[in-house]
Structure formats: structure tokens, C-alpha cells
PDBML (XML) file of the C-alpha atoms, coordinates in Angstrom:
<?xml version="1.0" encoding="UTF-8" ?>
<PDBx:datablock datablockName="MODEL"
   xmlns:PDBx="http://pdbml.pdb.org/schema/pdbx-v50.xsd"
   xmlns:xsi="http://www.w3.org/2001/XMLSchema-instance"
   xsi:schemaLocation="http://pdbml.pdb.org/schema/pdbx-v50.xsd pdbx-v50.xsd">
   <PDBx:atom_siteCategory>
      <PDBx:atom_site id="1">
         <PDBx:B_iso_or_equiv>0.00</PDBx:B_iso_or_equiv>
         <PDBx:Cartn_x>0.000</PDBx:Cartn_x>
         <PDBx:Cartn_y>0.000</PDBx:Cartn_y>
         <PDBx:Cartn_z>0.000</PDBx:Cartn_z>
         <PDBx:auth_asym_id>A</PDBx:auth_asym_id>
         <PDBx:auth_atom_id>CA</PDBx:auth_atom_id>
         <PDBx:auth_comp_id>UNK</PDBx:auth_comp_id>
         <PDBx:auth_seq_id>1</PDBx:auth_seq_id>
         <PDBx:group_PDB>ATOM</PDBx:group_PDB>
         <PDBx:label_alt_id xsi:nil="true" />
         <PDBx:label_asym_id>A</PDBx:label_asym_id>
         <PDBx:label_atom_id>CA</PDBx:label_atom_id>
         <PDBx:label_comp_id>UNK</PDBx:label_comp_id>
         <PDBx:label_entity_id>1</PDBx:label_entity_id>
         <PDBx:label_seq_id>1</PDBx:label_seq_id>
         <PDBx:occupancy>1.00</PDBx:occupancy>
         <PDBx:pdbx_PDB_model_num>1</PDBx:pdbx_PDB_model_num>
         <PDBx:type_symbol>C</PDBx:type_symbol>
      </PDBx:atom_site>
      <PDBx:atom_site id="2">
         <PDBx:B_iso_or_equiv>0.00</PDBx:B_iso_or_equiv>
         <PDBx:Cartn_x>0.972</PDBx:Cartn_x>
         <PDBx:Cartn_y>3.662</PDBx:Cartn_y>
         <PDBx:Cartn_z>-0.960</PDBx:Cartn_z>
         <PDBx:auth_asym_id>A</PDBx:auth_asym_id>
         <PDBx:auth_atom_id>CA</PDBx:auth_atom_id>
         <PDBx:auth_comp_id>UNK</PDBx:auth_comp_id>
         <PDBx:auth_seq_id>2</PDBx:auth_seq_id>
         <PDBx:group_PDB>ATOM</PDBx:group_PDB>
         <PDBx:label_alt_id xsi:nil="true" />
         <PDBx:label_asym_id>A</PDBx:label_asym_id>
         <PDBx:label_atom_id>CA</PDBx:label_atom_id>
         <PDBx:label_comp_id>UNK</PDBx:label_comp_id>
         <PDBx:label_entity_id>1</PDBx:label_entity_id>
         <PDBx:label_seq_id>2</PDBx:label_seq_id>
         <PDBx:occupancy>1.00</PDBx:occupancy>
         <PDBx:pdbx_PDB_model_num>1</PDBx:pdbx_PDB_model_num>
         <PDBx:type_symbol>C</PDBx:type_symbol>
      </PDBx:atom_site>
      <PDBx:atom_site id="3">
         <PDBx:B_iso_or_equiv>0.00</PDBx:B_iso_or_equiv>
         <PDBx:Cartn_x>4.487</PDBx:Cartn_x>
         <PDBx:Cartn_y>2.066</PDBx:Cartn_y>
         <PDBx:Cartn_z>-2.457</PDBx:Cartn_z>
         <PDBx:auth_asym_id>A</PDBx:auth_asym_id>
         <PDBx:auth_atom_id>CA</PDBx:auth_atom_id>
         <PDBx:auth_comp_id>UNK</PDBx:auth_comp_id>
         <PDBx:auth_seq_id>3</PDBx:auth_seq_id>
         <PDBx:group_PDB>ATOM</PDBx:group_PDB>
         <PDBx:label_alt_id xsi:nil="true" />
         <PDBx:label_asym_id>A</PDBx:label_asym_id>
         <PDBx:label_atom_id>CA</PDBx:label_atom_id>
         <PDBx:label_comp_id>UNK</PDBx:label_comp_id>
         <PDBx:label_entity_id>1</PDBx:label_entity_id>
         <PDBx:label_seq_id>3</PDBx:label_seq_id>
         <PDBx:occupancy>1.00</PDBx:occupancy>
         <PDBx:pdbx_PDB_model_num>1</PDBx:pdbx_PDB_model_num>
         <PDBx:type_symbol>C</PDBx:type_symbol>
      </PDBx:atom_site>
      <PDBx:atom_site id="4">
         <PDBx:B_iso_or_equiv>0.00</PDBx:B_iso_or_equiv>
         <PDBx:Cartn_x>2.555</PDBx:Cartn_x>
         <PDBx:Cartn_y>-0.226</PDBx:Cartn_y>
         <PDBx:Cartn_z>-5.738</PDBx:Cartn_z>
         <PDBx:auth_asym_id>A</PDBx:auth_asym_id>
         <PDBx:auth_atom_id>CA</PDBx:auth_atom_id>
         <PDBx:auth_comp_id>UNK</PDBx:auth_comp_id>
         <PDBx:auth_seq_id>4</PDBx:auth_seq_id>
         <PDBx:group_PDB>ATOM</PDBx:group_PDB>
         <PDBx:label_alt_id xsi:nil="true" />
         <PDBx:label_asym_id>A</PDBx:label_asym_id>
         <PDBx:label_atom_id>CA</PDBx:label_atom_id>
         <PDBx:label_comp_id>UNK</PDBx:label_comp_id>
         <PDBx:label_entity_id>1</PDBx:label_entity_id>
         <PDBx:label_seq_id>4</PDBx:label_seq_id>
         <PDBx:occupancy>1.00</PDBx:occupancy>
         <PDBx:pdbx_PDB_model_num>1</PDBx:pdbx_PDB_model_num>
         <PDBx:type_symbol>C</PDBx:type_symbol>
      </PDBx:atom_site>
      <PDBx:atom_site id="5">
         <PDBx:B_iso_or_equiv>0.00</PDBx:B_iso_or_equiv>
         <PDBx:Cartn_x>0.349</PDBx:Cartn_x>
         <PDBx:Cartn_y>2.774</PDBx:Cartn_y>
         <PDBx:Cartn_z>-7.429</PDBx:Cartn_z>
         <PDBx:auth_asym_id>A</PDBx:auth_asym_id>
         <PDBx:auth_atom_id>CA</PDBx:auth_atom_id>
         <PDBx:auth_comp_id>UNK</PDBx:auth_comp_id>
         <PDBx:auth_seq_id>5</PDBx:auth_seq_id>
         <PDBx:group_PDB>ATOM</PDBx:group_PDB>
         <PDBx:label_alt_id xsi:nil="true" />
         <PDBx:label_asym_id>A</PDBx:label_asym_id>
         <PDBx:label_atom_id>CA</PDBx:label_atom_id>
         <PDBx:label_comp_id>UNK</PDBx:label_comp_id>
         <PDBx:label_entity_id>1</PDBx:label_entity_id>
         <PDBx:label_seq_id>5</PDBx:label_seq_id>
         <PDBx:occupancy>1.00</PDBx:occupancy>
         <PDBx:pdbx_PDB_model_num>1</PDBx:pdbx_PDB_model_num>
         <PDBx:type_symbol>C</PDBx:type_symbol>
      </PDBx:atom_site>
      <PDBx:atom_site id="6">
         <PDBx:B_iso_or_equiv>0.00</PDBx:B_iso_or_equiv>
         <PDBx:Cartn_x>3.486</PDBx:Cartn_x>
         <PDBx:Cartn_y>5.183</PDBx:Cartn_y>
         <PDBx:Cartn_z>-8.129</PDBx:Cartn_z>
         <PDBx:auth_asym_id>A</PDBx:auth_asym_id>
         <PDBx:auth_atom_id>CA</PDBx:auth_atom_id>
         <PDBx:auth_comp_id>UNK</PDBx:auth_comp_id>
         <PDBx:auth_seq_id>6</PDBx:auth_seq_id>
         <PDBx:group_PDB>ATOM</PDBx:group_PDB>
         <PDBx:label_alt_id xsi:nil="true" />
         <PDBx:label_asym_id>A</PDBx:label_asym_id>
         <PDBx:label_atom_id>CA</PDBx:label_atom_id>
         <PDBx:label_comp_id>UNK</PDBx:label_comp_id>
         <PDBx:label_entity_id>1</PDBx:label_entity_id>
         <PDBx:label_seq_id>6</PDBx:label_seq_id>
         <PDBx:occupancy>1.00</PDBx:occupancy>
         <PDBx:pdbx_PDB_model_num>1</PDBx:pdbx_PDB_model_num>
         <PDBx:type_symbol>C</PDBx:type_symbol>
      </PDBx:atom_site>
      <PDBx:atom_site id="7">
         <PDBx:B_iso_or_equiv>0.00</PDBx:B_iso_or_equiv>
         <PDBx:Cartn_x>5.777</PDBx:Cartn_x>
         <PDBx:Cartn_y>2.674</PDBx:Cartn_y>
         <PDBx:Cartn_z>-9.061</PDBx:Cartn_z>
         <PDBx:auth_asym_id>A</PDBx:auth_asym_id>
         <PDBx:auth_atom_id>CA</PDBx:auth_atom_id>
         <PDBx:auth_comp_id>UNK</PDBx:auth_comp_id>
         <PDBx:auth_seq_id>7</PDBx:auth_seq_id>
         <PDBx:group_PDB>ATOM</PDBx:group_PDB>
         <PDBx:label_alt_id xsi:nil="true" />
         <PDBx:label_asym_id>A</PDBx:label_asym_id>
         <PDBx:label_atom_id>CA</PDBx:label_atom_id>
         <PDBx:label_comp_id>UNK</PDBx:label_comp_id>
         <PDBx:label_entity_id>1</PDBx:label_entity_id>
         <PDBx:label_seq_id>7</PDBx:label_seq_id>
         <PDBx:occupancy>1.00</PDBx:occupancy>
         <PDBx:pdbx_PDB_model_num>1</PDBx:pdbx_PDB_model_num>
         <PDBx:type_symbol>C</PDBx:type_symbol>
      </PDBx:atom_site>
      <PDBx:atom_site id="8">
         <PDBx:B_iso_or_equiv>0.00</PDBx:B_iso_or_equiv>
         <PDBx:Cartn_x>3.791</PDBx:Cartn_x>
         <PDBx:Cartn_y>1.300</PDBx:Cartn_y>
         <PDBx:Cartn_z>-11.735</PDBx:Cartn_z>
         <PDBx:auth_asym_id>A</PDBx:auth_asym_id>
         <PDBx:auth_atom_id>CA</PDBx:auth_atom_id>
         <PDBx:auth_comp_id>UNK</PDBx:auth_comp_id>
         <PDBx:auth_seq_id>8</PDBx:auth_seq_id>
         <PDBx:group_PDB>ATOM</PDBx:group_PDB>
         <PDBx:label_alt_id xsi:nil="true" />
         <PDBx:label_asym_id>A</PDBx:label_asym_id>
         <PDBx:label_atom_id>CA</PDBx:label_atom_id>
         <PDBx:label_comp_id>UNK</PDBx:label_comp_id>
         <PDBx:label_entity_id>1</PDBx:label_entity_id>
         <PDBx:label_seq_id>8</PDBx:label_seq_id>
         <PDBx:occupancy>1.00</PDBx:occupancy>
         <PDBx:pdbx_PDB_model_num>1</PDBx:pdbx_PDB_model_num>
         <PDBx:type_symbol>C</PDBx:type_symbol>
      </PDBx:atom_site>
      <PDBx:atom_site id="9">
         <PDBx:B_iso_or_equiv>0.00</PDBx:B_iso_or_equiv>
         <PDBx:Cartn_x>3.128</PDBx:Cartn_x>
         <PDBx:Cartn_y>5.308</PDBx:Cartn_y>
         <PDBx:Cartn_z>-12.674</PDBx:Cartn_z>
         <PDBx:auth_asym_id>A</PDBx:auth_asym_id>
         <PDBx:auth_atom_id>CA</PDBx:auth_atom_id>
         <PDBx:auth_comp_id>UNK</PDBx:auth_comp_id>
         <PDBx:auth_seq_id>9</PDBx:auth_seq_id>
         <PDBx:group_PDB>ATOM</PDBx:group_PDB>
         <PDBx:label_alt_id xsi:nil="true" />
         <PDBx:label_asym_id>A</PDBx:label_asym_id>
         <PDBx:label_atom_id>CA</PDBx:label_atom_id>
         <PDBx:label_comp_id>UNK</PDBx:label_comp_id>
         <PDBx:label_entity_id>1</PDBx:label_entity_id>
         <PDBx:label_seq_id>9</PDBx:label_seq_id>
         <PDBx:occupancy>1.00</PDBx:occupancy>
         <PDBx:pdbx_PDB_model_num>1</PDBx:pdbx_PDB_model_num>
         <PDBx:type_symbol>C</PDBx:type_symbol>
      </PDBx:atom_site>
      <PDBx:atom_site id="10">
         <PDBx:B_iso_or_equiv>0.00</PDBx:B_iso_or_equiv>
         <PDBx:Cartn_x>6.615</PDBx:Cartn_x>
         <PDBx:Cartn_y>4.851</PDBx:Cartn_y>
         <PDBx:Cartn_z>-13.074</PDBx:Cartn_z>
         <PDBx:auth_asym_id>A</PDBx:auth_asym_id>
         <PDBx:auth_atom_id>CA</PDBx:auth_atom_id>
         <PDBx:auth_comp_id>UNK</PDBx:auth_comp_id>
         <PDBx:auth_seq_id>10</PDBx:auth_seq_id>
         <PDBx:group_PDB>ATOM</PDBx:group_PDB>
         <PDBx:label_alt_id xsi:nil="true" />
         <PDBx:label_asym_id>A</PDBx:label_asym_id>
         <PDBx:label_atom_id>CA</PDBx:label_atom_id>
         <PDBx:label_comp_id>UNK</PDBx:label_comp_id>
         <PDBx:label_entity_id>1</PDBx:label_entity_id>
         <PDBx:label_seq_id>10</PDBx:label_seq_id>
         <PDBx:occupancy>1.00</PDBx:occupancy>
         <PDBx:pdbx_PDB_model_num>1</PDBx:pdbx_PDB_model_num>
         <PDBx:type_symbol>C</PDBx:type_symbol>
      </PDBx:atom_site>
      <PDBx:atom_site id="11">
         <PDBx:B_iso_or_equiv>0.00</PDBx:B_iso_or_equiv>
         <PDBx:Cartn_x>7.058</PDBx:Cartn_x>
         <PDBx:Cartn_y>1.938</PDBx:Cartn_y>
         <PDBx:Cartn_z>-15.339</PDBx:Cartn_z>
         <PDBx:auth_asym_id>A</PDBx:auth_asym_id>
         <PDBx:auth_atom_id>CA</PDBx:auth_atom_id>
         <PDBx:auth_comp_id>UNK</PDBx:auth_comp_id>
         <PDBx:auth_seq_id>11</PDBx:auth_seq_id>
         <PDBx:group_PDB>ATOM</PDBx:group_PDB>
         <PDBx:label_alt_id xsi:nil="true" />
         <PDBx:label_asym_id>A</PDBx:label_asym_id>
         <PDBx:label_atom_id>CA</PDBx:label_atom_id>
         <PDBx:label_comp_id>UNK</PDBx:label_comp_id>
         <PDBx:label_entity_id>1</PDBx:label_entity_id>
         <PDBx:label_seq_id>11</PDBx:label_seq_id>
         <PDBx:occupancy>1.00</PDBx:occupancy>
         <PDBx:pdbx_PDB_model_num>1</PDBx:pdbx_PDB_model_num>
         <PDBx:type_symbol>C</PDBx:type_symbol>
      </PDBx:atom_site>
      <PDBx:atom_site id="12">
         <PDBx:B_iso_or_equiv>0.00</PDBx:B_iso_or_equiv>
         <PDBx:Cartn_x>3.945</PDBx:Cartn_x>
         <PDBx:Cartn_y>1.681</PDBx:Cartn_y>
         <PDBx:Cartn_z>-17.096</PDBx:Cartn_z>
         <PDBx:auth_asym_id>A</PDBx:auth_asym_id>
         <PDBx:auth_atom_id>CA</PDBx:auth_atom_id>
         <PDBx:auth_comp_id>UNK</PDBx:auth_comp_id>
         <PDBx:auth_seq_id>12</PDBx:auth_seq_id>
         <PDBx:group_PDB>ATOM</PDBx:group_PDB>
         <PDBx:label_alt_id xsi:nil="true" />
         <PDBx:label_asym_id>A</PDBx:label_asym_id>
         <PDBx:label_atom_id>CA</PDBx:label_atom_id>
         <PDBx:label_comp_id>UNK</PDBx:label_comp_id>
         <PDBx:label_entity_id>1</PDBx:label_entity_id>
         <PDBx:label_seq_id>12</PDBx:label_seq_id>
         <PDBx:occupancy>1.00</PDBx:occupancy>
         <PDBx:pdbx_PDB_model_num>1</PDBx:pdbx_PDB_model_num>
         <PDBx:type_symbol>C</PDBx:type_symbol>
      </PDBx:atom_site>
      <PDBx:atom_site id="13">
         <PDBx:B_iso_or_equiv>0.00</PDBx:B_iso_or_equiv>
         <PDBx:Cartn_x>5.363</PDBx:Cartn_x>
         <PDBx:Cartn_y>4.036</PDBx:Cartn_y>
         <PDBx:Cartn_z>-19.934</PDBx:Cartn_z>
         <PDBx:auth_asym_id>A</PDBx:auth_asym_id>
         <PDBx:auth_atom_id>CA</PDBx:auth_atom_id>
         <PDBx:auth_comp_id>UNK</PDBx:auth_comp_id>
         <PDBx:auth_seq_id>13</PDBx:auth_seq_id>
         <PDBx:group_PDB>ATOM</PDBx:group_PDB>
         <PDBx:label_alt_id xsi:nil="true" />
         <PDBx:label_asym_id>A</PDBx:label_asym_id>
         <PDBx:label_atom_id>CA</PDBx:label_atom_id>
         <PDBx:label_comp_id>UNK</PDBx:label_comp_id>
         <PDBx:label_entity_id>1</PDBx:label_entity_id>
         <PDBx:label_seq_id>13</PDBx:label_seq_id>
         <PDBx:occupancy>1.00</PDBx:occupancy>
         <PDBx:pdbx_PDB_model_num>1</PDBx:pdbx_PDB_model_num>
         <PDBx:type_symbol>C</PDBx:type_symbol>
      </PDBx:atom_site>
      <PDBx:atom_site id="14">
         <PDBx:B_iso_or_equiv>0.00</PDBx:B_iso_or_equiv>
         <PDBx:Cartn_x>8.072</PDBx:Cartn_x>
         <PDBx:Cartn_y>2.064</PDBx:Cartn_y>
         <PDBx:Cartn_z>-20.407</PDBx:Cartn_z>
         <PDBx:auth_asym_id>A</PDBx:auth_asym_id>
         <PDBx:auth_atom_id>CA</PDBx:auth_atom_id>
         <PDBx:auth_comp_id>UNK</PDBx:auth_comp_id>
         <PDBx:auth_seq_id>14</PDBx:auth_seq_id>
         <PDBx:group_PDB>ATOM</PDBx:group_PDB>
         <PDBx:label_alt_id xsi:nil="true" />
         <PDBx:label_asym_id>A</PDBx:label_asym_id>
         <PDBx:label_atom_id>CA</PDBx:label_atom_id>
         <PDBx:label_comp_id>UNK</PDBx:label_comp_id>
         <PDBx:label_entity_id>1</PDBx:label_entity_id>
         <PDBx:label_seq_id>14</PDBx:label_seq_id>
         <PDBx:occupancy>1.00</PDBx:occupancy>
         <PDBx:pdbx_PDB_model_num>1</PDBx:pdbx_PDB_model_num>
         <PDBx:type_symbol>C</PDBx:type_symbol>
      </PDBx:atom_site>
      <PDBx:atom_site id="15">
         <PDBx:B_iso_or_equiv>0.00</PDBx:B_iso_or_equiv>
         <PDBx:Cartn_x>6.038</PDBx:Cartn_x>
         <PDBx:Cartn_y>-1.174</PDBx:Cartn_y>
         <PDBx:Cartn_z>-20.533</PDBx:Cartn_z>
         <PDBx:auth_asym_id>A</PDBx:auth_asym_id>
         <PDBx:auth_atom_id>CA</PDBx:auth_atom_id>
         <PDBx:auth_comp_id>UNK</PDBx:auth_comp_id>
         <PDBx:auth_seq_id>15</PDBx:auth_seq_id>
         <PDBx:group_PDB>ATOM</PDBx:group_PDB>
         <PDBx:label_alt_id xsi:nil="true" />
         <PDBx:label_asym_id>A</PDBx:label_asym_id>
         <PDBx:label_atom_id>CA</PDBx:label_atom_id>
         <PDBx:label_comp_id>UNK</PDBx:label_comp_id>
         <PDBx:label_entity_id>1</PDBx:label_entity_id>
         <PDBx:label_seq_id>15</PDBx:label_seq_id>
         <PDBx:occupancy>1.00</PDBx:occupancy>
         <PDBx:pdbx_PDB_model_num>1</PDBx:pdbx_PDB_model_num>
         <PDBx:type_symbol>C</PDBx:type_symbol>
      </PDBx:atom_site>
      <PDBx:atom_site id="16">
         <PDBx:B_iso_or_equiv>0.00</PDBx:B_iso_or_equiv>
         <PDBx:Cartn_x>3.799</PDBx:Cartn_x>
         <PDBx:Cartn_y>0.758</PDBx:Cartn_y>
         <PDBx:Cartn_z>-23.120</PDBx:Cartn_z>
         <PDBx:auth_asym_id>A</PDBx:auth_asym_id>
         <PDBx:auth_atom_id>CA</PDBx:auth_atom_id>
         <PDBx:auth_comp_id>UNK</PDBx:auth_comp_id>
         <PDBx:auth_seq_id>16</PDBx:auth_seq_id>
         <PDBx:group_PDB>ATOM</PDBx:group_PDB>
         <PDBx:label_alt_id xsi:nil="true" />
         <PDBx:label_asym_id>A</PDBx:label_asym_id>
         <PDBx:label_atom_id>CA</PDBx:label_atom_id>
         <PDBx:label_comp_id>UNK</PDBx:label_comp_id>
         <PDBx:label_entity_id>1</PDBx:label_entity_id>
         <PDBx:label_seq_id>16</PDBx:label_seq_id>
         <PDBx:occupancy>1.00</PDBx:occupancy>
         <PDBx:pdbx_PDB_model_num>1</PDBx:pdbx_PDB_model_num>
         <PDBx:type_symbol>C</PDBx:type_symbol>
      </PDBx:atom_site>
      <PDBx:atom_site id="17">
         <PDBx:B_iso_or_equiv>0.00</PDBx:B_iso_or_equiv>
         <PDBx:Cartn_x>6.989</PDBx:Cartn_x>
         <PDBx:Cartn_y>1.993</PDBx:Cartn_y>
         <PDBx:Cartn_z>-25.453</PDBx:Cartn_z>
         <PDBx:auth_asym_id>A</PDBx:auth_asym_id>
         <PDBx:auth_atom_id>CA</PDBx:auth_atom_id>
         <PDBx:auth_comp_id>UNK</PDBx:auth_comp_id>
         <PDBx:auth_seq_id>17</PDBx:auth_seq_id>
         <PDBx:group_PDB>ATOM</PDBx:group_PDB>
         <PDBx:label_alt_id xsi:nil="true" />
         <PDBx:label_asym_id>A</PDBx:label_asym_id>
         <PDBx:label_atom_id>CA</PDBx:label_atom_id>
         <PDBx:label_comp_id>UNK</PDBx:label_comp_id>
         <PDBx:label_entity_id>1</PDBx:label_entity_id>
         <PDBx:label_seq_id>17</PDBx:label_seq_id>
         <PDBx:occupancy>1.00</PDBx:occupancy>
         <PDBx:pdbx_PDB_model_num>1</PDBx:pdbx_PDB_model_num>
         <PDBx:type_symbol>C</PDBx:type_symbol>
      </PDBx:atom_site>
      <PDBx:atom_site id="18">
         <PDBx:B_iso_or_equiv>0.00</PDBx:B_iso_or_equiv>
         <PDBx:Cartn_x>8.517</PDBx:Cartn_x>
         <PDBx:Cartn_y>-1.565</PDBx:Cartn_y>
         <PDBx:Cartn_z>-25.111</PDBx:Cartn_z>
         <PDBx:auth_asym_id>A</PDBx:auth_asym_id>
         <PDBx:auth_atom_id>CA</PDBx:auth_atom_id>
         <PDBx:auth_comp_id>UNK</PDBx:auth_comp_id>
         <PDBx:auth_seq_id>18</PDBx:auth_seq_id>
         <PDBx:group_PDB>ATOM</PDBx:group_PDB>
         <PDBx:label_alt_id xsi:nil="true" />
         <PDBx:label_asym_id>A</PDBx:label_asym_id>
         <PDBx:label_atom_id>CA</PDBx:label_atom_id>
         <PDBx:label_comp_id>UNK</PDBx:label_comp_id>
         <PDBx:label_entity_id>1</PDBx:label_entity_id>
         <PDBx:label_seq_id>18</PDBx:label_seq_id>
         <PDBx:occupancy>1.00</PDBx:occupancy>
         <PDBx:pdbx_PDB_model_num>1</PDBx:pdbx_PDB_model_num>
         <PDBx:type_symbol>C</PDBx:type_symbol>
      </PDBx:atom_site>
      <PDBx:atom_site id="19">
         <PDBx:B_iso_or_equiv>0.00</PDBx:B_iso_or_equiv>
         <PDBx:Cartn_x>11.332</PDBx:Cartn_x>
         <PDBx:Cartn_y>-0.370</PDBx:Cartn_y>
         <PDBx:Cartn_z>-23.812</PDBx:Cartn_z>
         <PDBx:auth_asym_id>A</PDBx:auth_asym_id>
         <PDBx:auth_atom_id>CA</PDBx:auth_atom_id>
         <PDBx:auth_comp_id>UNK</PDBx:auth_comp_id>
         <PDBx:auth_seq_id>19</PDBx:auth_seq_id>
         <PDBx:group_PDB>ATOM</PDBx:group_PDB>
         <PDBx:label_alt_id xsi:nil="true" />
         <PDBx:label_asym_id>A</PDBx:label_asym_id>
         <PDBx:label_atom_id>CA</PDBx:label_atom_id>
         <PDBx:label_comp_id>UNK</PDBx:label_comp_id>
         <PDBx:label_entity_id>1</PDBx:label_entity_id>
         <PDBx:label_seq_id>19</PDBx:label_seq_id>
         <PDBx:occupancy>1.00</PDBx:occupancy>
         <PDBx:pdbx_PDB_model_num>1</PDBx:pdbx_PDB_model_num>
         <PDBx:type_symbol>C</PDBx:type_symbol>
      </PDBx:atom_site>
      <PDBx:atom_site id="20">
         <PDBx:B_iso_or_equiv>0.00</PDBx:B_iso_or_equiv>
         <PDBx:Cartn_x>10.259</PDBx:Cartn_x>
         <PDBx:Cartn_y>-2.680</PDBx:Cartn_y>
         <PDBx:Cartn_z>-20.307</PDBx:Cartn_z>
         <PDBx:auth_asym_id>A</PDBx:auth_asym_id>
         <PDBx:auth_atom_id>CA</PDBx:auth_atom_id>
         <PDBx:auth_comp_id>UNK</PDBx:auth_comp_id>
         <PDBx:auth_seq_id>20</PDBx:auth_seq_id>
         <PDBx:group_PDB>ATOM</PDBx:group_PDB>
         <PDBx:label_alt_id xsi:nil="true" />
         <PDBx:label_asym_id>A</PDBx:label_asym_id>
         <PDBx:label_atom_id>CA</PDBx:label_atom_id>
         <PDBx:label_comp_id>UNK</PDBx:label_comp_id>
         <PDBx:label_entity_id>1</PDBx:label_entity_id>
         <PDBx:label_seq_id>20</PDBx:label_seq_id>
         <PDBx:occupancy>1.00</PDBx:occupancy>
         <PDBx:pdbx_PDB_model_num>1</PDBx:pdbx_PDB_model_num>
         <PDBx:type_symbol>C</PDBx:type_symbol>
      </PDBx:atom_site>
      <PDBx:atom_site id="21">
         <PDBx:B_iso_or_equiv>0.00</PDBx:B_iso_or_equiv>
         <PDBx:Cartn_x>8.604</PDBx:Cartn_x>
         <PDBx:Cartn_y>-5.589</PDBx:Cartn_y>
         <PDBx:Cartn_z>-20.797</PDBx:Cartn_z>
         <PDBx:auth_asym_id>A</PDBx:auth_asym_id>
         <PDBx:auth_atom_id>CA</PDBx:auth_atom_id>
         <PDBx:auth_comp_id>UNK</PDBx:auth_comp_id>
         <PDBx:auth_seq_id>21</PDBx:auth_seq_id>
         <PDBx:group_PDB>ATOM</PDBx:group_PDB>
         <PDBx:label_alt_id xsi:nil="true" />
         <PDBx:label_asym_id>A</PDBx:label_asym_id>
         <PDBx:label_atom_id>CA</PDBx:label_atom_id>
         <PDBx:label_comp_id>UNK</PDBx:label_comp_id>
         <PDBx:label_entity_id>1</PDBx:label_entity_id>
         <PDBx:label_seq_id>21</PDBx:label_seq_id>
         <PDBx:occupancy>1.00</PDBx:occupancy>
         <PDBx:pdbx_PDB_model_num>1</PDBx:pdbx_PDB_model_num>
         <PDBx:type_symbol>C</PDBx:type_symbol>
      </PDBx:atom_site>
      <PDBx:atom_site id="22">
         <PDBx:B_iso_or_equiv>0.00</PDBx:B_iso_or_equiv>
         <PDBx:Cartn_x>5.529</PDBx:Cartn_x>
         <PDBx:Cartn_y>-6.470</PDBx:Cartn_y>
         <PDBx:Cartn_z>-19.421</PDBx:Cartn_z>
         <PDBx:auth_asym_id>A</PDBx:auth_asym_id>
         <PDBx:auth_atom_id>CA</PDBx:auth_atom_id>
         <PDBx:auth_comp_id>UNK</PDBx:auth_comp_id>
         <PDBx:auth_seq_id>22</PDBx:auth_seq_id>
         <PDBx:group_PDB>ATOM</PDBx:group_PDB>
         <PDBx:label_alt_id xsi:nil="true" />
         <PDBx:label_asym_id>A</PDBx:label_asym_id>
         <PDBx:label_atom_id>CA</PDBx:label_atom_id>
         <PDBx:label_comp_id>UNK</PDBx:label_comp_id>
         <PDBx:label_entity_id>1</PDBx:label_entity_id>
         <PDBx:label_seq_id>22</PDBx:label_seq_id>
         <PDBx:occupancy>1.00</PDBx:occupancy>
         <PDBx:pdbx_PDB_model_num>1</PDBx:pdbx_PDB_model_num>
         <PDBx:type_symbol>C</PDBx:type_symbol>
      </PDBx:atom_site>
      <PDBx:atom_site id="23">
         <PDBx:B_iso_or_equiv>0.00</PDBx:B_iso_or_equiv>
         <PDBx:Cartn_x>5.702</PDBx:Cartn_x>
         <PDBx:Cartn_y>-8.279</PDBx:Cartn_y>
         <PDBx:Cartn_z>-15.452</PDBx:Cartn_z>
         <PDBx:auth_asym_id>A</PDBx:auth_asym_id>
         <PDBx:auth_atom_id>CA</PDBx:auth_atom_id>
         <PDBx:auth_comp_id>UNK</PDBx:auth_comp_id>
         <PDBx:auth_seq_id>23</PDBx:auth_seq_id>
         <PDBx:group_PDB>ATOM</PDBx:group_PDB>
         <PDBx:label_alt_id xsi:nil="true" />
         <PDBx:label_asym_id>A</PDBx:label_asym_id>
         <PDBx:label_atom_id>CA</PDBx:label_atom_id>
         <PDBx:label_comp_id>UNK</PDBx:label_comp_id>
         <PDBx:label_entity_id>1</PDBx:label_entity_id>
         <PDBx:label_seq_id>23</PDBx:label_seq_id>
         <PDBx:occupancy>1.00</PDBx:occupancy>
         <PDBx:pdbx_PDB_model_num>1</PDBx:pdbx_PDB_model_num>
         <PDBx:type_symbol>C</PDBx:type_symbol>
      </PDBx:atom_site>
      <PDBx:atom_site id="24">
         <PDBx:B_iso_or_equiv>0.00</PDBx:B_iso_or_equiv>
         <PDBx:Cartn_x>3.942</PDBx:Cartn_x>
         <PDBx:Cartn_y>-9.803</PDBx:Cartn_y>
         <PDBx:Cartn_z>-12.780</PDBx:Cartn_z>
         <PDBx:auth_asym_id>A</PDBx:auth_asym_id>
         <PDBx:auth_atom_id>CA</PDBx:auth_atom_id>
         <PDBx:auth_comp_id>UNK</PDBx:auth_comp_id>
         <PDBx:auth_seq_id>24</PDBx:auth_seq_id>
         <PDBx:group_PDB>ATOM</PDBx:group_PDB>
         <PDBx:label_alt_id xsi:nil="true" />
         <PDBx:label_asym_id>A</PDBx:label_asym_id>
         <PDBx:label_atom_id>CA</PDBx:label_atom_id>
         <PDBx:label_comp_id>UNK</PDBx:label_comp_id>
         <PDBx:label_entity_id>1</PDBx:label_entity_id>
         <PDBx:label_seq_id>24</PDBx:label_seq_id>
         <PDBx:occupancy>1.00</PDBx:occupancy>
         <PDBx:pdbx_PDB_model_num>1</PDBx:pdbx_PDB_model_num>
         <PDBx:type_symbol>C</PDBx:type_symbol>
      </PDBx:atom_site>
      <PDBx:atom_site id="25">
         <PDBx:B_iso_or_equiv>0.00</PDBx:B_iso_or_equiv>
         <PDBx:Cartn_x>4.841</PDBx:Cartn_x>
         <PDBx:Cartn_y>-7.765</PDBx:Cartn_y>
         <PDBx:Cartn_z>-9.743</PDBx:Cartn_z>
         <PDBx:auth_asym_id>A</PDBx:auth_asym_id>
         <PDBx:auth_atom_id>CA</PDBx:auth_atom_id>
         <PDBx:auth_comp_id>UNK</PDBx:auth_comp_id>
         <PDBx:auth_seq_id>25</PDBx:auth_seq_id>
         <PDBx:group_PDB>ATOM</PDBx:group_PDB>
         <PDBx:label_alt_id xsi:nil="true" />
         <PDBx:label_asym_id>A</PDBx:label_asym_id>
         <PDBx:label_atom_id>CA</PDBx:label_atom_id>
         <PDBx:label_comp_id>UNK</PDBx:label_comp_id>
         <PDBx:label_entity_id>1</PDBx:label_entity_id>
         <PDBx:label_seq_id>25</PDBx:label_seq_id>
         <PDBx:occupancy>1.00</PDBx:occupancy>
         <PDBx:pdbx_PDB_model_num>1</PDBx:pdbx_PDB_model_num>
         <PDBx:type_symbol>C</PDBx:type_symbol>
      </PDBx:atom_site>
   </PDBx:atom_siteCategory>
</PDBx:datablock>
């Protein structure tokens, strides 16, 4: 809690540019 939300702000536009694939956090 309050740690999950911003890190996938974080990484979600690299998962959507391909430059980070996709993951099961």
C-alpha cells in the first residue's frame, strides 16, 4: 500500500513503449 500505485506510474510508460517488458509484480 501507498508504495505499488506510483511505481507502476513509473514503469507503465516504459512497458507501453517496449522499452520494459511487461511483469507480474
Amino acid at each position: 500500500e501507498g508504495l505499488v500505485a506510483p511505481l507502476r506510474a513509473a514503469l507503465e510508460p516504459a512497458v507501453a513503449q517496449e522499452t520494459c517488458p511487461a511483469f507480474l509484480l
